[in-house]
N, C-alpha and C. Protein backbone atom coordinates (compact mmCIF):
# COMPACT_ATOMS: atom_id res chain seq x y z
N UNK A 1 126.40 -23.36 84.27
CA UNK A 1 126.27 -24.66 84.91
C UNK A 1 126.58 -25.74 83.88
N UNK A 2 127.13 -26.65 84.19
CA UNK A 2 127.59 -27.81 83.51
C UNK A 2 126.77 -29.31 83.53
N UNK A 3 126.21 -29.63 82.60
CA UNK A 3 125.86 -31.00 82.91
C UNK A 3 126.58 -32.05 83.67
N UNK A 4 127.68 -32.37 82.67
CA UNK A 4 128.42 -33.50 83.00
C UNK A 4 128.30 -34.44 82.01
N UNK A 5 127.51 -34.33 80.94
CA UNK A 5 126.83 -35.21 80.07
C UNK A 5 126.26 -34.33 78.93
N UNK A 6 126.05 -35.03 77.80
CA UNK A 6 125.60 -34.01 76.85
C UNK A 6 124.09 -34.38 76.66
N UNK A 7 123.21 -33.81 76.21
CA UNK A 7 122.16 -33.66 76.37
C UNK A 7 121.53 -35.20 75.46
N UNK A 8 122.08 -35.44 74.30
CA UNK A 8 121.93 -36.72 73.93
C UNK A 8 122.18 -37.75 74.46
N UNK A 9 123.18 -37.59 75.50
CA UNK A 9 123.44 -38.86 76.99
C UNK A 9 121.97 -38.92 77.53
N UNK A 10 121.91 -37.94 78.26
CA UNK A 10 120.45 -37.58 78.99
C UNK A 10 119.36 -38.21 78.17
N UNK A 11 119.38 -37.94 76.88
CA UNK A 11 117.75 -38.57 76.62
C UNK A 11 118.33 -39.95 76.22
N UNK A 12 119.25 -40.72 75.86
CA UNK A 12 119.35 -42.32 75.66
C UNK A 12 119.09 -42.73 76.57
N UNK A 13 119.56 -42.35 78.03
CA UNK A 13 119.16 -42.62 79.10
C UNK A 13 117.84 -42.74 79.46
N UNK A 14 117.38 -41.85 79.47
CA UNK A 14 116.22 -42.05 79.79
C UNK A 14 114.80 -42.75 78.70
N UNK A 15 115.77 -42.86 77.38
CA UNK A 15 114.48 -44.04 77.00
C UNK A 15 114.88 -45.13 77.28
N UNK A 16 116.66 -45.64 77.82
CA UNK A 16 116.95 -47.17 78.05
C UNK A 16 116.09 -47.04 79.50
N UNK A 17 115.97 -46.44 80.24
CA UNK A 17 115.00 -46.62 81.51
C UNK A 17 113.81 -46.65 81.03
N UNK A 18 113.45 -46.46 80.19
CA UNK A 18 111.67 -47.48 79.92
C UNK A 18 110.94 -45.98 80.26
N UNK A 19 111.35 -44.81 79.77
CA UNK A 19 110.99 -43.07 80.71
C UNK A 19 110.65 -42.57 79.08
N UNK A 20 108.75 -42.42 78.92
CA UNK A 20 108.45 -42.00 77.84
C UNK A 20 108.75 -40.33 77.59
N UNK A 21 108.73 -39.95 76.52
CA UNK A 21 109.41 -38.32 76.62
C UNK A 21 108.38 -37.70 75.96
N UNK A 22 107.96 -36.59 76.12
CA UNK A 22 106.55 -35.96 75.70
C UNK A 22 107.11 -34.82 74.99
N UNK A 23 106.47 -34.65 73.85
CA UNK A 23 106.84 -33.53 73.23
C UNK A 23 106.02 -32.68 73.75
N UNK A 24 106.08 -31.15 73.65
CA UNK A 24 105.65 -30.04 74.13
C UNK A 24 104.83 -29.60 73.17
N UNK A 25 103.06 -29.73 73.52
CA UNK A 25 102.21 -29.52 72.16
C UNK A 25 101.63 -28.37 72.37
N UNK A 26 100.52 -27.80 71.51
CA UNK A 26 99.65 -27.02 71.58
C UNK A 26 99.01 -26.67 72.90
N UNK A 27 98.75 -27.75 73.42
CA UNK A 27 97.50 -27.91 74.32
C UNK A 27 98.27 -27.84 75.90
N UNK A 28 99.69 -27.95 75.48
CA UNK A 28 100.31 -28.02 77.07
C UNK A 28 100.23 -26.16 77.01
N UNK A 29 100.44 -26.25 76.01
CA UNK A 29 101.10 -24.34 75.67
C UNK A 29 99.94 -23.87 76.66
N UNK A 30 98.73 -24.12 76.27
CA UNK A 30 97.66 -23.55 76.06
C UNK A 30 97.07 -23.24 77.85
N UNK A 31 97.47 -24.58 78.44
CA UNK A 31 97.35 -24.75 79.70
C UNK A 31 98.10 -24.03 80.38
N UNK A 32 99.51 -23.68 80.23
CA UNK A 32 100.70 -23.36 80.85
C UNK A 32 100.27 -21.79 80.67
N UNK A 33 99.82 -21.06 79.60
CA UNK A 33 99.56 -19.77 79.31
C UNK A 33 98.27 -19.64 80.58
N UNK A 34 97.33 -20.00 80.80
CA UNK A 34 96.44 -20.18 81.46
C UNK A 34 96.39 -20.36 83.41
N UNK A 35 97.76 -20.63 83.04
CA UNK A 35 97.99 -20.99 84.84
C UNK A 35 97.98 -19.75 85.69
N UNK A 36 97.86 -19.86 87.33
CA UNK A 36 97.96 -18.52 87.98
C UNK A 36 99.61 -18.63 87.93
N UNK A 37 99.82 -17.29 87.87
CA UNK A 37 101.15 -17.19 87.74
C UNK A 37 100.98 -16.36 89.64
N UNK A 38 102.10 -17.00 90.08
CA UNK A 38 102.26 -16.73 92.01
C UNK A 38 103.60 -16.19 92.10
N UNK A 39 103.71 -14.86 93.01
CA UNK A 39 104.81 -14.15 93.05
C UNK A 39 106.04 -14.81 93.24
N UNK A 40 105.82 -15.82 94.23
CA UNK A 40 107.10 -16.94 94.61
C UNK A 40 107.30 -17.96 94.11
N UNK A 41 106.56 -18.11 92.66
CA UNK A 41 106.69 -19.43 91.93
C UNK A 41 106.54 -19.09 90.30
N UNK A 42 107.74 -18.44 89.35
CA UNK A 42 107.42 -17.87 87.96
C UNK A 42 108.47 -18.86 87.62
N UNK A 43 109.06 -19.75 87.97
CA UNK A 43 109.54 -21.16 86.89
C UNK A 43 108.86 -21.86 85.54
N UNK A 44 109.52 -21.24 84.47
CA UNK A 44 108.83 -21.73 83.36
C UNK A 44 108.66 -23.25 83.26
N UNK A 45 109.92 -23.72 83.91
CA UNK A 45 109.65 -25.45 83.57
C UNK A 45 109.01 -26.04 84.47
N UNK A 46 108.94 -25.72 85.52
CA UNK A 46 107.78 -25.96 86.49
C UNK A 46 106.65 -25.80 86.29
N UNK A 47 106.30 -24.50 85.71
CA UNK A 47 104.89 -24.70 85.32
C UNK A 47 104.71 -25.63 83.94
N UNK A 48 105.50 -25.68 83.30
CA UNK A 48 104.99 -26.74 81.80
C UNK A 48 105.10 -28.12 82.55
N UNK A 49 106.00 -28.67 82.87
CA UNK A 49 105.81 -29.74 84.06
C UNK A 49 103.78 -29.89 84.29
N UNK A 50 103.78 -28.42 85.37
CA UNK A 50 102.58 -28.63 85.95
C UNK A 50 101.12 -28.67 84.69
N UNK A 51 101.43 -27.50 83.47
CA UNK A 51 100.47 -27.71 82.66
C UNK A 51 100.36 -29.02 81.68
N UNK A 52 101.62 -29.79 81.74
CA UNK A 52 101.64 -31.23 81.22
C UNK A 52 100.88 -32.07 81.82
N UNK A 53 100.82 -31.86 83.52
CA UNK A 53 100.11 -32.69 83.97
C UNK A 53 98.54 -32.70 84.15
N UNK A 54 98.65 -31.50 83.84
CA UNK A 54 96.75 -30.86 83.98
C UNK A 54 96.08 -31.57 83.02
N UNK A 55 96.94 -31.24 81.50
CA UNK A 55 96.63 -31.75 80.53
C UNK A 55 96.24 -33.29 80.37
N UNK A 56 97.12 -33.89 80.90
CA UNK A 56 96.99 -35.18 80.46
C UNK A 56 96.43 -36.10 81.72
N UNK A 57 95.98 -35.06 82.65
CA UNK A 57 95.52 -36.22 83.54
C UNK A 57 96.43 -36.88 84.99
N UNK A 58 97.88 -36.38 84.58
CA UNK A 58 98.97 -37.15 85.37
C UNK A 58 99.14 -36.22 86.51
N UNK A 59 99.64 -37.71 87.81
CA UNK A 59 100.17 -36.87 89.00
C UNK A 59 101.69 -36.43 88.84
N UNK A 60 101.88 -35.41 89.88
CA UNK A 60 103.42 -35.15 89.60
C UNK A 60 103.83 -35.88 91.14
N UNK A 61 105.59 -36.26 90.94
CA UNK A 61 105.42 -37.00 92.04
C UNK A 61 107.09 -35.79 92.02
N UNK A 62 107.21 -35.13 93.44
CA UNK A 62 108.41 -34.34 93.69
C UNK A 62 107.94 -34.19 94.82
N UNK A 63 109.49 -33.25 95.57
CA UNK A 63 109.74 -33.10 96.88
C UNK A 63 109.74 -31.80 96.64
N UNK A 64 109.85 -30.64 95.74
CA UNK A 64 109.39 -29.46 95.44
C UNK A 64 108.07 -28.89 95.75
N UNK A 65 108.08 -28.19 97.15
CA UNK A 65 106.94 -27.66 98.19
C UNK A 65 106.26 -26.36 97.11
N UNK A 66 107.02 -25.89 96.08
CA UNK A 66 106.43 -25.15 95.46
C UNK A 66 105.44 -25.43 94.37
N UNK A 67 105.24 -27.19 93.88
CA UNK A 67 104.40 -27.46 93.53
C UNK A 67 103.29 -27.62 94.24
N UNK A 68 103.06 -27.73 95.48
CA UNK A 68 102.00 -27.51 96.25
C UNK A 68 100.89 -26.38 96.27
N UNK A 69 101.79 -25.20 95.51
CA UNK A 69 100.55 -24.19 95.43
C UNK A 69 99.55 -24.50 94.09
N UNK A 70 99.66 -25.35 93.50
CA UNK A 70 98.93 -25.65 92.62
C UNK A 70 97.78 -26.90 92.81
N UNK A 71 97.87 -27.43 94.06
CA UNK A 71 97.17 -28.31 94.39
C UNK A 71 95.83 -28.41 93.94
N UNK A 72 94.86 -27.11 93.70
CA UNK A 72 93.70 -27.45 93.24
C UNK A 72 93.75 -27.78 91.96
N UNK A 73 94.76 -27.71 91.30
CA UNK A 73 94.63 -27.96 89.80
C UNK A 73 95.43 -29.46 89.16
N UNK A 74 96.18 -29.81 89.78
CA UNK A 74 96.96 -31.22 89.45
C UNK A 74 97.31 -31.99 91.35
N UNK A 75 97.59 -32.75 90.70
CA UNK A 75 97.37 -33.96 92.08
C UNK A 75 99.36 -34.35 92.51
N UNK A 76 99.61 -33.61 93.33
CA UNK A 76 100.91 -33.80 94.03
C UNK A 76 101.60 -34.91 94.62
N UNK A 77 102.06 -35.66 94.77
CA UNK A 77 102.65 -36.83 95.57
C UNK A 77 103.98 -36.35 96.25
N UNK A 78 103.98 -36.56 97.63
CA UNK A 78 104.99 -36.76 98.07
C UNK A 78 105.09 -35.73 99.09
């Protein structure tokens, strides 16, 4: 699969949009190791996504119905 853009496009972009970027720490690890892992949902970046948000408190805001199985643990929008 092809971007279209090189990956240093992608992040200038997104700090000229005012879009803070989180490094991937200990404690997301720690959460993400910890999650139920669900037969129809083993996306690694989905779940660090989801253990980012556990961690820190934040909602996730997507149209991805497969974040929904996590509902008791982070707060979904949308």
């Amino acid at each position: 699969m092809k971007l279209g853009k090189t990956i240093q496009t992608f992040y200038n972009e997104t700090i000229a949009a005012k879009i803070e970027v989180l490094p991937i720490s200990p404690s997301y690890l720690e959460t993400f190791a910890n999650l139920p892992l669900f037969p129809n949902h083993k996306d690694p970046f989905d779940r660090l996504i989801i253990a980012t948000s556990i961690t820190d408190n934040l909602s996730i805001i997507t149209t991805d119905t497969k974040f929904s199985l996590y509902n008791n643990l982070v707060t979904v929008l949308w």
